[in-house]
Protein backbone atom coordinates (compact mmCIF):
# COMPACT_ATOMS: atom_id res chain seq x y z
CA UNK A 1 51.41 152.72 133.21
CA UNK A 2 52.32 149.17 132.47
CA UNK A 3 55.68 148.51 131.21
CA UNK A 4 56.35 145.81 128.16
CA UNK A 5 59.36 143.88 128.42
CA UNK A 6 60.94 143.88 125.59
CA UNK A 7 64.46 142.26 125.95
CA UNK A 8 67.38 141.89 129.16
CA UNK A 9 70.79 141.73 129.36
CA UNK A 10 73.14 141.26 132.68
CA UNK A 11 73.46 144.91 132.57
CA UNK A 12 70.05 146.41 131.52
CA UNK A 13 66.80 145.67 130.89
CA UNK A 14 64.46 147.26 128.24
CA UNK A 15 61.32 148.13 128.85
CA UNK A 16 58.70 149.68 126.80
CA UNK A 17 55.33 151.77 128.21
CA UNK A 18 52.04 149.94 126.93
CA UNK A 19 50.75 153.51 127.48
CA UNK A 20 52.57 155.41 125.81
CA UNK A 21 54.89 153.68 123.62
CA UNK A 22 57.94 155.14 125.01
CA UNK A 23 61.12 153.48 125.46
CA UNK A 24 62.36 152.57 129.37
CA UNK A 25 66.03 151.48 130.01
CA UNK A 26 67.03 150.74 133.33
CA UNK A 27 70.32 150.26 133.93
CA UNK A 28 71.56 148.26 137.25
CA UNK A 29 73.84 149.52 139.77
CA UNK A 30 76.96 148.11 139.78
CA UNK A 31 77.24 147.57 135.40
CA UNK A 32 79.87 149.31 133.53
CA UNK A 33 78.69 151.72 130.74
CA UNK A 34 79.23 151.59 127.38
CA UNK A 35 80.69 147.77 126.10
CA UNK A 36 79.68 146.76 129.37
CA UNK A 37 83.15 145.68 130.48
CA UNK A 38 85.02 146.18 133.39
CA UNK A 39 86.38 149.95 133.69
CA UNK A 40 86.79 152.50 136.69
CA UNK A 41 83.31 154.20 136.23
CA UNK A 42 79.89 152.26 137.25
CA UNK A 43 76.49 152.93 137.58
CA UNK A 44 76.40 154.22 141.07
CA UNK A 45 73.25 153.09 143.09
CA UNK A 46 70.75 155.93 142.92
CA UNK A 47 70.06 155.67 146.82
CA UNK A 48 73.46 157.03 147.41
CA UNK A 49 74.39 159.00 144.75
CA UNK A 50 71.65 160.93 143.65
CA UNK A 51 70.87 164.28 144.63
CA UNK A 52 66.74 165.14 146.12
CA UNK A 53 65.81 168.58 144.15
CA UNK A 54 62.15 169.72 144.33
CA UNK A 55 60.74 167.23 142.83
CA UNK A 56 62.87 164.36 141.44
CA UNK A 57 66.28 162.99 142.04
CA UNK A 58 69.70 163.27 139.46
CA UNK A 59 73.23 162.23 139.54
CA UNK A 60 75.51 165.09 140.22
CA UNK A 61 76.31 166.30 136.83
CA UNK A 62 80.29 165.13 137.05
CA UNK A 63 78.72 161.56 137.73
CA UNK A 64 76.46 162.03 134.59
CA UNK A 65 79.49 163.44 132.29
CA UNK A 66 81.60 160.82 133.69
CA UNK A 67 79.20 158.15 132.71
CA UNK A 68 78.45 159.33 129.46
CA UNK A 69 81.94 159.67 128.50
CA UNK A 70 83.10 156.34 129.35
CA UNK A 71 80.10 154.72 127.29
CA UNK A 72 81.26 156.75 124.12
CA UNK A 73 84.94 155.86 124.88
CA UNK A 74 84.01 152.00 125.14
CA UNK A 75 81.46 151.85 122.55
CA UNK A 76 82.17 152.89 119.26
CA UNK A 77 77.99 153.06 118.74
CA UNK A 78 77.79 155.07 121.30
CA UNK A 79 78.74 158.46 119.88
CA UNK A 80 75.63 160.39 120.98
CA UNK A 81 76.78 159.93 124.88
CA UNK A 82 80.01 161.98 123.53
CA UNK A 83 77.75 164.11 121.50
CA UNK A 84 75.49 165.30 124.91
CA UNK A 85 78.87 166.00 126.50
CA UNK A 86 79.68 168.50 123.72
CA UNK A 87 76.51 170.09 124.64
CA UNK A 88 76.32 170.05 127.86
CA UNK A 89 79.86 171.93 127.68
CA UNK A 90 78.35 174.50 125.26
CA UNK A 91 75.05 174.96 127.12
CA UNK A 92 76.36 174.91 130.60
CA UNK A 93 79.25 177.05 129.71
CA UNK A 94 81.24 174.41 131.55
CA UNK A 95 85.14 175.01 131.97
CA UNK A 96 88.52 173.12 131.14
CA UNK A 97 88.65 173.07 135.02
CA UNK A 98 85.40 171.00 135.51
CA UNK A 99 87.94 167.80 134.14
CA UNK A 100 89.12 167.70 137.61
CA UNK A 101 85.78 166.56 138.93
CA UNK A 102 85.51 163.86 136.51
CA UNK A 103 86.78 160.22 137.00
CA UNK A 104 90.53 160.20 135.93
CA UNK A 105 89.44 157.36 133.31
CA UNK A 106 87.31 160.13 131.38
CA UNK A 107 89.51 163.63 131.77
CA UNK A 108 91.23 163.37 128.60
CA UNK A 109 87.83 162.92 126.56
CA UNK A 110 86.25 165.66 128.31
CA UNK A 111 89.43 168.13 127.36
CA UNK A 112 89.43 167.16 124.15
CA UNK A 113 85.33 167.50 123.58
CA UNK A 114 85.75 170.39 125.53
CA UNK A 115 88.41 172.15 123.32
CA UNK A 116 85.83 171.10 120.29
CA UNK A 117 83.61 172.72 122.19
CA UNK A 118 85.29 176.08 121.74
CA UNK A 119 85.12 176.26 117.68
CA UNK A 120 81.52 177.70 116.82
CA UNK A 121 80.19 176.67 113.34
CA UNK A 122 80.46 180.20 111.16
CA UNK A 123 77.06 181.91 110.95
């Protein structure tokens, strides 16, 4: 596969597969999600905070909530990152206890997506 730049910023870089046509962001270590200004959650640096399964690596899943919720609380455009946190609640059955893993910056997101979470749409 070889990438196609297609445009950089201090905080990411966007990249797009000649292949396949599919869209590559890659997001440095050390930038701040969402609006990209200063805030207690970063982009960790995968060599230390990711987690070796089988076959590929992931951030622990309060890491990924925590990121995703401070990119939707930062950046009004960003509502799908708050969206996936709904859903991750609802799929993964998490709990109102699960806050306490998060960041502190984030905990009062997650209780209030995850009391949303609660109300199912009539059938």
């Amino acid at each position: 596969m070889t990438p196609v730049r297609l445009a950089e910023s201090a905080e990411q870089r966007f990249w797009q597969s000649a292949e396949y046509g599919v869209n590559i962001d890659v997001v440095l270590a050390g930038s701040y999600p969402g609006d990209g200004r200063p805030k207690p959650v970063v982009f960790p640096d995968p060599a230390t905070a990711a987690e070796q399964g089988a076959r590929i690596a992931l951030l622990p899943l309060p890491m990924l909530v925590s990121l995703k919720l401070a990119s939707g609380i930062s950046a009004p455009h960003r509502l799908k990152d708050l969206a996936d946190v709904l859903e991750l609640i609802r799929v993964l059955s998490l709990s109102s206890e699960f806050a306490g893993e998060l960041d502190p910056y984030v905990r009062d997101k997650y209780e209030e997506l995850w009391r949303a979470a609660q109300t199912r749409d009539p059938e």
